[in-house]
C-alpha atoms as a PDB file:
ATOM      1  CA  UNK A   1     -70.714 -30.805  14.616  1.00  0.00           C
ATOM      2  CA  UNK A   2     -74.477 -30.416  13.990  1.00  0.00           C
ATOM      3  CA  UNK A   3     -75.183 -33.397  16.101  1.00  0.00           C
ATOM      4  CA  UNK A   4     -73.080 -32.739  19.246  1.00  0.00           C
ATOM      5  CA  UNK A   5     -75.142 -29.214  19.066  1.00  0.00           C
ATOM      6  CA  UNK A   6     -78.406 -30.955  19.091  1.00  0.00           C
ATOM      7  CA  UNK A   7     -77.480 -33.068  21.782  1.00  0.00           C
ATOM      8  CA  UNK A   8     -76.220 -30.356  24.053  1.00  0.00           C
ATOM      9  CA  UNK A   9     -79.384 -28.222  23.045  1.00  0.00           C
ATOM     10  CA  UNK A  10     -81.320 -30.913  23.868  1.00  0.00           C
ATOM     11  CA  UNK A  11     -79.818 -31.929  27.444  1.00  0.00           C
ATOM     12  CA  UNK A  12     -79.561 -27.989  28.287  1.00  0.00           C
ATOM     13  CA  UNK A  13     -83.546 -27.592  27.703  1.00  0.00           C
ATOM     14  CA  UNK A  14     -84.041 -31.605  29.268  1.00  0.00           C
ATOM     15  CA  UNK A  15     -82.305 -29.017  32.377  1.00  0.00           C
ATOM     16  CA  UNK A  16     -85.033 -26.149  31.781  1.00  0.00           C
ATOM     17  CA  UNK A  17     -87.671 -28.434  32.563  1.00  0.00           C
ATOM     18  CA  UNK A  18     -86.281 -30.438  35.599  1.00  0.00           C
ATOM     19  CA  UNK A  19     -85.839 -26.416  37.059  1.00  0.00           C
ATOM     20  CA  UNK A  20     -89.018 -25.799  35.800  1.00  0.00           C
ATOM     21  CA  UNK A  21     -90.832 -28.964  37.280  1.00  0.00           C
ATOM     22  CA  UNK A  22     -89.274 -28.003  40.577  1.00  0.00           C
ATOM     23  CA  UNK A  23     -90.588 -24.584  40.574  1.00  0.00           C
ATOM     24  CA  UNK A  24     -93.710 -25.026  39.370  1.00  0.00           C
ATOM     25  CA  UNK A  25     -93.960 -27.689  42.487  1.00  0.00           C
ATOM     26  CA  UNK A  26     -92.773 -25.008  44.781  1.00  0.00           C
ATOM     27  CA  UNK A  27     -96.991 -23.282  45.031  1.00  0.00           C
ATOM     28  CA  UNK A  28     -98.276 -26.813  45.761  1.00  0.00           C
ATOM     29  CA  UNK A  29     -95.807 -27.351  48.913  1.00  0.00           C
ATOM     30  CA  UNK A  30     -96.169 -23.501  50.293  1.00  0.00           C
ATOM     31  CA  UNK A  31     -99.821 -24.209  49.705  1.00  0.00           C
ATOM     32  CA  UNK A  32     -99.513 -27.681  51.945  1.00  0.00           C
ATOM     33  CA  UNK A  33     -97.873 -25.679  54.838  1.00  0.00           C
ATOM     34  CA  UNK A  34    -100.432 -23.299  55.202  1.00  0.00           C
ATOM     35  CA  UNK A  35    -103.007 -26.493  54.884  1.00  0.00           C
ATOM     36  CA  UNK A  36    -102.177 -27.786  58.132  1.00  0.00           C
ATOM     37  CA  UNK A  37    -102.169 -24.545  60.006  1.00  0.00           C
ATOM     38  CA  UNK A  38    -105.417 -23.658  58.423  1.00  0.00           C
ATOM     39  CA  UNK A  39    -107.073 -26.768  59.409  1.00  0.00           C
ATOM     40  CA  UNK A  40    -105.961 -25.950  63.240  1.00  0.00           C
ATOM     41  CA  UNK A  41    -107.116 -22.962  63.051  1.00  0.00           C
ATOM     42  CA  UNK A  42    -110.783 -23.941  61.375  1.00  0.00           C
ATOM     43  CA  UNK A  43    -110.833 -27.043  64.016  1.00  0.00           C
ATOM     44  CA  UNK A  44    -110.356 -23.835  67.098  1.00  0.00           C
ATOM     45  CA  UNK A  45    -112.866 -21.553  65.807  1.00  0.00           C
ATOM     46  CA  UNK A  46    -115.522 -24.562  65.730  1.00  0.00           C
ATOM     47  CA  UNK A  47    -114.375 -25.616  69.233  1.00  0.00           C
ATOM     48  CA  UNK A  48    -114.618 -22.341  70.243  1.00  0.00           C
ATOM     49  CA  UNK A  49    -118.236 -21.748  68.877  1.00  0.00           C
ATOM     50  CA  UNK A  50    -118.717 -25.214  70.172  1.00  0.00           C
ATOM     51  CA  UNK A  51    -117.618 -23.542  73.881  1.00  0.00           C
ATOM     52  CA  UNK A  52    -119.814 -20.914  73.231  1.00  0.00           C
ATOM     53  CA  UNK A  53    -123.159 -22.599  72.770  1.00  0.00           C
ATOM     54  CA  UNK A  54    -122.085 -24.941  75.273  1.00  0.00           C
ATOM     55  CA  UNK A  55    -121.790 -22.816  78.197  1.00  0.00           C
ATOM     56  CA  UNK A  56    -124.857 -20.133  76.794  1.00  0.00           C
ATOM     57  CA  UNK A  57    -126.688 -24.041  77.367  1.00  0.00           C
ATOM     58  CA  UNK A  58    -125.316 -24.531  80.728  1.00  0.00           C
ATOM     59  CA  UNK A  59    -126.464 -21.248  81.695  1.00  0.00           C
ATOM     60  CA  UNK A  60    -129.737 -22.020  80.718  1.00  0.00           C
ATOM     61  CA  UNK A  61    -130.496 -25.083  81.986  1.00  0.00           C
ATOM     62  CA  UNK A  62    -128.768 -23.662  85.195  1.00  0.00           C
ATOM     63  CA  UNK A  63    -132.107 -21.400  84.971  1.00  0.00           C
ATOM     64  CA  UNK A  64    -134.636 -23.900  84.260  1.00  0.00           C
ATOM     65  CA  UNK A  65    -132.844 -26.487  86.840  1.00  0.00           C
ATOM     66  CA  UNK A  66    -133.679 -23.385  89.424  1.00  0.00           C
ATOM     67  CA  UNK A  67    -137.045 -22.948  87.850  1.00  0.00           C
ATOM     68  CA  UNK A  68    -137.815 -26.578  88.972  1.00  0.00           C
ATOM     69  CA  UNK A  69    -136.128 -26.831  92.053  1.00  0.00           C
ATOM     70  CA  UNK A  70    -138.105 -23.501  93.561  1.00  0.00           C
ATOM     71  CA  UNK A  71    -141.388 -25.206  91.925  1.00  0.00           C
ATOM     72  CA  UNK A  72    -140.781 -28.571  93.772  1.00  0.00           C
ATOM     73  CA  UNK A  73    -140.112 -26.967  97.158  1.00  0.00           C
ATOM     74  CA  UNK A  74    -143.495 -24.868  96.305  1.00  0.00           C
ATOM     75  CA  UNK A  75    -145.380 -28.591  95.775  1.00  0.00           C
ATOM     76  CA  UNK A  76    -143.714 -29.842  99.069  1.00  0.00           C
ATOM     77  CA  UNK A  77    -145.028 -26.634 101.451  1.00  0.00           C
ATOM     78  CA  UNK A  78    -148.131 -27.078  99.740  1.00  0.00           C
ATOM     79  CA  UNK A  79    -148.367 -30.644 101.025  1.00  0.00           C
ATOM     80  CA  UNK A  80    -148.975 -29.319 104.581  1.00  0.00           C
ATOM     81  CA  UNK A  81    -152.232 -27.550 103.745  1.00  0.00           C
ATOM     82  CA  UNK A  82    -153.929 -29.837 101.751  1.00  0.00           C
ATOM     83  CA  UNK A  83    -157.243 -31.114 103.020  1.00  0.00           C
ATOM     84  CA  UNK A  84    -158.028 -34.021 100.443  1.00  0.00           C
ATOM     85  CA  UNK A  85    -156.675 -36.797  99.047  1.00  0.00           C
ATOM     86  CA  UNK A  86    -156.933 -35.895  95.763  1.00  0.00           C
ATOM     87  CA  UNK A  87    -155.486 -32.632  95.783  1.00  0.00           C
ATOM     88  CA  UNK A  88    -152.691 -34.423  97.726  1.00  0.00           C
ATOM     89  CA  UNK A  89    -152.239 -37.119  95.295  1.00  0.00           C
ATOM     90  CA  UNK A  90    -152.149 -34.095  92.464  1.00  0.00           C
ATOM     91  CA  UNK A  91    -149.548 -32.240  94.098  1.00  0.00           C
ATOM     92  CA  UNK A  92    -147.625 -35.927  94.591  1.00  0.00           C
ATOM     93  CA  UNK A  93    -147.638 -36.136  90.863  1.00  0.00           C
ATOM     94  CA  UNK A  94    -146.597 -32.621  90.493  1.00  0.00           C
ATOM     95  CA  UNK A  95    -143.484 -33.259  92.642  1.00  0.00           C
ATOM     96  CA  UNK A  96    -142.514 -36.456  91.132  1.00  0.00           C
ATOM     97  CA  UNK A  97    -142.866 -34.726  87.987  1.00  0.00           C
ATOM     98  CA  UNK A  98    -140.298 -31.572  88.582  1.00  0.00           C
ATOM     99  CA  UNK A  99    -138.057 -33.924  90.333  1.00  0.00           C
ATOM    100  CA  UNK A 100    -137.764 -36.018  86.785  1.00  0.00           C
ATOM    101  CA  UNK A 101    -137.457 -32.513  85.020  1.00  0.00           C
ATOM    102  CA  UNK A 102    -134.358 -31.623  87.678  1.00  0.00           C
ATOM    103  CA  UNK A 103    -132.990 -35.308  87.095  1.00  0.00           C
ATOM    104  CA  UNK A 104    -132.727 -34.758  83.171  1.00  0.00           C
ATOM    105  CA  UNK A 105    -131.215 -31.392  83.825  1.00  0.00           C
ATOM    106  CA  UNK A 106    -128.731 -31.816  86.241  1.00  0.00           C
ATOM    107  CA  UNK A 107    -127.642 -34.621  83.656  1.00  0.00           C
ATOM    108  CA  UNK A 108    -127.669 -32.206  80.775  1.00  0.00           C
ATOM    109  CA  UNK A 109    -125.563 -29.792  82.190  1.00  0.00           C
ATOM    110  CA  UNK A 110    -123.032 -32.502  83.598  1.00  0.00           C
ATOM    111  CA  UNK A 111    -123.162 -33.348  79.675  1.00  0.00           C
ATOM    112  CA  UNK A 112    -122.236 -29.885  79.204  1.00  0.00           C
ATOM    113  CA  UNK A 113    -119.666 -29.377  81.716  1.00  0.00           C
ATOM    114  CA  UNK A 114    -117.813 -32.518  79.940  1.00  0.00           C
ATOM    115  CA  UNK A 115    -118.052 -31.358  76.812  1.00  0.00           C
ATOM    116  CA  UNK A 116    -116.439 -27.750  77.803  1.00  0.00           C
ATOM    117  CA  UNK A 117    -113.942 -29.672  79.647  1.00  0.00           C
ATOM    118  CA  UNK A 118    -112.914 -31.528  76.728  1.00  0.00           C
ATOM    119  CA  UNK A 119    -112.973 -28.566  74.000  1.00  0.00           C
ATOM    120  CA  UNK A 120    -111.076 -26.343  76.685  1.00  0.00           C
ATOM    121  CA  UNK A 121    -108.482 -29.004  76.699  1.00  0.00           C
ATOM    122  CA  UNK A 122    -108.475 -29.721  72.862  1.00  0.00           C
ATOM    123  CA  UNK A 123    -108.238 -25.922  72.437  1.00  0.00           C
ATOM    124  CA  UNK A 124    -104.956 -25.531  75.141  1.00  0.00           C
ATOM    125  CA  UNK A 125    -103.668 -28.144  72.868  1.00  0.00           C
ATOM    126  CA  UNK A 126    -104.655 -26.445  69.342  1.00  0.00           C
ATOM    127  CA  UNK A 127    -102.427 -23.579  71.250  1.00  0.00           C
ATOM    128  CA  UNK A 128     -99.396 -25.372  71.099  1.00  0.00           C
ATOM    129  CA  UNK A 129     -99.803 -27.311  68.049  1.00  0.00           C
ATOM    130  CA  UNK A 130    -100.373 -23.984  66.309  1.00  0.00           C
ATOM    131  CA  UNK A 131     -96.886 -22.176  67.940  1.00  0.00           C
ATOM    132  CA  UNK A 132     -95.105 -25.171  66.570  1.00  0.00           C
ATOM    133  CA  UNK A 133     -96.471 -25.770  63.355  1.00  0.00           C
ATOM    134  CA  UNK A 134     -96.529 -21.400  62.553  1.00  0.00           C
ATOM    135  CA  UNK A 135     -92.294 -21.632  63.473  1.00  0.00           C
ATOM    136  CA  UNK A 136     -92.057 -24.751  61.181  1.00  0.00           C
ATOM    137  CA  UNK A 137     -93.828 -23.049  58.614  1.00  0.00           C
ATOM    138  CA  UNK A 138     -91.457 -19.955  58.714  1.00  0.00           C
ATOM    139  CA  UNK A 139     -88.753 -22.079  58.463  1.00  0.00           C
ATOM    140  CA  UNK A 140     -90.125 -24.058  56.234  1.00  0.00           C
ATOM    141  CA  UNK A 141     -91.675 -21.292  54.174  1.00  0.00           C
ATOM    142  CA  UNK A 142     -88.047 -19.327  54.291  1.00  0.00           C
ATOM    143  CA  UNK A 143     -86.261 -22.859  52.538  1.00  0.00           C
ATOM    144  CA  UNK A 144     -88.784 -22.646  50.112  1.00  0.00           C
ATOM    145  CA  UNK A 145     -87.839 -18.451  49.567  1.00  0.00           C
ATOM    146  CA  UNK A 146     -84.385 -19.872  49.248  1.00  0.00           C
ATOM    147  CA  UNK A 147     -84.884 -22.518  46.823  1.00  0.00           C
ATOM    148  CA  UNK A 148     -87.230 -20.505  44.719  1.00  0.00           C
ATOM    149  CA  UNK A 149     -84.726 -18.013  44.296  1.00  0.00           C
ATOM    150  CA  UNK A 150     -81.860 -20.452  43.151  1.00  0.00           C
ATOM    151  CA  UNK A 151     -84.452 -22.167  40.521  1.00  0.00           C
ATOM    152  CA  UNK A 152     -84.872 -18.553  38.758  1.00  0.00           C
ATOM    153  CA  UNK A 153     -81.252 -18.411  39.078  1.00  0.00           C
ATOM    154  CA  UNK A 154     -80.595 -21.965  37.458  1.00  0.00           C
ATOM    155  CA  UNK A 155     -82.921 -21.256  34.922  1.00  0.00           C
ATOM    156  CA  UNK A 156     -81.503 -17.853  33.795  1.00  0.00           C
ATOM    157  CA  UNK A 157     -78.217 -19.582  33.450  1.00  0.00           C
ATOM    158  CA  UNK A 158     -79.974 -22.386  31.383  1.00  0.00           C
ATOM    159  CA  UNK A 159     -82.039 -19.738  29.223  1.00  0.00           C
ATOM    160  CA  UNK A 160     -78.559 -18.007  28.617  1.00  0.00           C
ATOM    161  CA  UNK A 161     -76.655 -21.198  27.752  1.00  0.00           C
ATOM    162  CA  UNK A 162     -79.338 -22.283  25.629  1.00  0.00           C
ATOM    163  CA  UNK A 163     -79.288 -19.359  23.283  1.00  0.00           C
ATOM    164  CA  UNK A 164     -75.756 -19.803  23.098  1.00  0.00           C
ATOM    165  CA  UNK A 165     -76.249 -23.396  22.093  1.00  0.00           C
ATOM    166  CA  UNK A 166     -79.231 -23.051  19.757  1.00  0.00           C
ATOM    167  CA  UNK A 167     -76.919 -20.463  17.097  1.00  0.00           C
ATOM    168  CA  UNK A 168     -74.759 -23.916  16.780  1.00  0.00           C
ATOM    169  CA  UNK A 169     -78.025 -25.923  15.854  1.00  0.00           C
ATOM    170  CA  UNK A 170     -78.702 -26.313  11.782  1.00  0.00           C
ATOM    171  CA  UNK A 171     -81.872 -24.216  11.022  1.00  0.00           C
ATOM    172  CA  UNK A 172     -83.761 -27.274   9.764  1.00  0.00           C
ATOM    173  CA  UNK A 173     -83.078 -29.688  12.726  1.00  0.00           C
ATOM    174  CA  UNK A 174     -83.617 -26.758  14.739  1.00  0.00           C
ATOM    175  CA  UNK A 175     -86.980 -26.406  13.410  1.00  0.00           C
ATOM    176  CA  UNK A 176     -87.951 -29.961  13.594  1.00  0.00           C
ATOM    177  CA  UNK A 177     -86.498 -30.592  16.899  1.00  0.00           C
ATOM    178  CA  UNK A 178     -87.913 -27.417  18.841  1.00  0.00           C
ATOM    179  CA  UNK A 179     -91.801 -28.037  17.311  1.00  0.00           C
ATOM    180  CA  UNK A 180     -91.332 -31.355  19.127  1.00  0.00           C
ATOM    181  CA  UNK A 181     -90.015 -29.640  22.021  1.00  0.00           C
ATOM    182  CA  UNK A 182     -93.250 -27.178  22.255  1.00  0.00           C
ATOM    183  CA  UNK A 183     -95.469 -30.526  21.883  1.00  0.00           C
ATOM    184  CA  UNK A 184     -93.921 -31.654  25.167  1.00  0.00           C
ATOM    185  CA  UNK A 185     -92.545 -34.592  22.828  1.00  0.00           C
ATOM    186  CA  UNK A 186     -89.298 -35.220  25.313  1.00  0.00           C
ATOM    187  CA  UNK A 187     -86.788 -36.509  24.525  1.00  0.00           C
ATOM    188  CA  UNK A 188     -87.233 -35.777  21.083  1.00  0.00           C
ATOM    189  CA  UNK A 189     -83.516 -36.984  20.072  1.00  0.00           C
ATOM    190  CA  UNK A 190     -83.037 -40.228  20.800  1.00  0.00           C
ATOM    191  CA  UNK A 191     -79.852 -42.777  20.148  1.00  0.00           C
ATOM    192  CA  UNK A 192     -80.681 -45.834  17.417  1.00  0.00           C
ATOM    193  CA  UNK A 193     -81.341 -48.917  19.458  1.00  0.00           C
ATOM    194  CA  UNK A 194     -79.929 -51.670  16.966  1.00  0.00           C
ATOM    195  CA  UNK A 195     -82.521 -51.387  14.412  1.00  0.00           C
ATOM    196  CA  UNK A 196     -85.102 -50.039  16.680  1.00  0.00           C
ATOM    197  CA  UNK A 197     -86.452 -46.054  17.796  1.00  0.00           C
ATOM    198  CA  UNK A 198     -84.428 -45.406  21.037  1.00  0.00           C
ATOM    199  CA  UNK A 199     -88.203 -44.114  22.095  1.00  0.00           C
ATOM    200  CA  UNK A 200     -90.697 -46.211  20.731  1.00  0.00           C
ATOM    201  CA  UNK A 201     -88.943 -49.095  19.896  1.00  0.00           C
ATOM    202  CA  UNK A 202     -90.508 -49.056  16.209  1.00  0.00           C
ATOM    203  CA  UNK A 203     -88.113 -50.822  13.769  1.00  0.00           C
ATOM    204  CA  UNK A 204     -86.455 -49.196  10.976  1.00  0.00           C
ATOM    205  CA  UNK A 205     -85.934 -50.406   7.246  1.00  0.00           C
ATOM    206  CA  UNK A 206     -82.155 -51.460   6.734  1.00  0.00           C
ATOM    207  CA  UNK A 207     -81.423 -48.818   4.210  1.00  0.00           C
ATOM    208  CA  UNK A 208     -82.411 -46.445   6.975  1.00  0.00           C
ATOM    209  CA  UNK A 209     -80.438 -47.875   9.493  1.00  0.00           C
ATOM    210  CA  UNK A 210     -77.281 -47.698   7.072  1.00  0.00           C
ATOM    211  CA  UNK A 211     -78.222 -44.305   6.634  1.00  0.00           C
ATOM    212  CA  UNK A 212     -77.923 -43.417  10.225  1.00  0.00           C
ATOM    213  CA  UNK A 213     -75.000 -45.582  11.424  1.00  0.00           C
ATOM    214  CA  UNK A 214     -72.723 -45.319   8.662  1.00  0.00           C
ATOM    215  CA  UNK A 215     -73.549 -41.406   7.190  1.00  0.00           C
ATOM    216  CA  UNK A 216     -74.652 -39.860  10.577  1.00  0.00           C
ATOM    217  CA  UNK A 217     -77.867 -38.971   9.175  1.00  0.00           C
ATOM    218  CA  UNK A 218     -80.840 -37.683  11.390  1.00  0.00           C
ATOM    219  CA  UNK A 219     -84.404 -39.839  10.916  1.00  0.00           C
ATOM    220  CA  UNK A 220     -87.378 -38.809  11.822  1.00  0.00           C
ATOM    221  CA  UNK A 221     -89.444 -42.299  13.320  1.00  0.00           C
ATOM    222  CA  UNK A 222     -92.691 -42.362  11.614  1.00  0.00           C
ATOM    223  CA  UNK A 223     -93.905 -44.008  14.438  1.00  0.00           C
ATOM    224  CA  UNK A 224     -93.680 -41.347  16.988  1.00  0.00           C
ATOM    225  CA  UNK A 225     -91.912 -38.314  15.827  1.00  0.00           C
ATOM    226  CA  UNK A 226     -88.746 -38.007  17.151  1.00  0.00           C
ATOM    227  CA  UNK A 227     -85.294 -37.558  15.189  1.00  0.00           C
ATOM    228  CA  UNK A 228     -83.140 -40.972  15.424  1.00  0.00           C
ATOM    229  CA  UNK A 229     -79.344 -40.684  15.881  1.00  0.00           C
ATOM    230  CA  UNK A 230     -76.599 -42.848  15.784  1.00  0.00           C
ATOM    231  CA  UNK A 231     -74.334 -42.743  19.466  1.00  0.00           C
ATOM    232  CA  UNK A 232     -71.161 -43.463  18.068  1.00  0.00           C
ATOM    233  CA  UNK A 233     -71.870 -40.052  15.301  1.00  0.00           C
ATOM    234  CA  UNK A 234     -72.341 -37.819  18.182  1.00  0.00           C
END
């Protein structure tokens, strides 16, 4: 019957694009697993730059902390040999004044030390993260493999059955029904609700409704498109 072959058409390729759905959806999750192990690994290289500058830092206020300790003790022997007050009260200032600059750094590279601490310890934990997130992303990567592979399978099988299917289908339904298939239009057969479009709800005429309960006759809804059937002629 041309309307059972319609309807199986029309569930076999309602198939083709669940399968095709799920594998077009496959990219966007292998995509998502590599997300999270690519953000680890952009979060370690900046910790590890961050390292880097941190402890090239250290190192150099390690030098100017030495600078200004050696330039102190050089104020305090000086002290000793001073004959005025003035030139004693100078050197006072100079001493006070290195001491400050020693303060600050000493408290800079304590900073530092904290700060290479806590990356250090960020970065041991980056470690692990990254060993358990690469094996969950194998595995994860291999199901995907896996389920990829069965899709094409599935859809081979559809393809197949659908060519088989389509022969059945009258040539001018066929037409009508697969240029609403290519617009996406799906479903584009759809049962008789009462008087109503089983997709749009638009209301037929009587004489139309007759037409399709009691002949079996195939409308096209003027209000969206799609062919009208009656169940109970399928």
């Amino acid at each position: 019957m041309k309307l059972a072959a319609l309807i199986d058409l029309q569930a076999v390729d309602m198939r083709i694009v669940e399968l095709s759905t799920q594998r077009d959806a496959l990219p966007v999750r292998r995509a998502e697993v590599a997300a999270e192990i690519t953000a680890l690994e952009r979060e370690k290289q900046q910790l590890e730059d961050a390292v880097e500058r941190a402890r090239l830092d250290r190192r150099n206020r390690e030098g100017e902390l030495e600078v200004q300790q050696r330039q102190r003790e050089k104020y305090e022997t000086q002290l000793n040999d001073v004959k005025t007050n003035v030139a004693y009260s100078a050197l006072l200032t100079e001493i006070q004044g290195a001491k400050r600059m020693i303060g600050e750094l000493e408290t800079e590279i304590l900073e530092l030390m904290d700060a290479i601490e806590r990356d250090t310890g960020r970065l041991a934990e980056i470690e692990v993260e990254l060993t358990e997130k690469r094996e969950a992303a194998r595995e994860e990567l291999e199901s995907i493999d896996s389920e990829s592979a069965a899709i094409e399978q599935q859809l081979a099988t559809e393809e197949h059955r659908r060519n088989l299917v389509a022969e059945k289908v009258e040539d001018r339904l066929y037409r009508v029904y697969d240029r609403l298939r290519r617009a996406q239009r799906f479903p584009a057969l759809v049962p008789l609700r009462g008087s109503a479009c089983g997709s749009c709800h638009g209301y037929f005429p009587p004489q139309v409704v007759r037409e399709v309960t009691h002949h079996g006759t195939i409308h096209t809804c003027e209000a969206c498109g799609v062919l009208v059937y009656a169940e109970h002629q399928e």
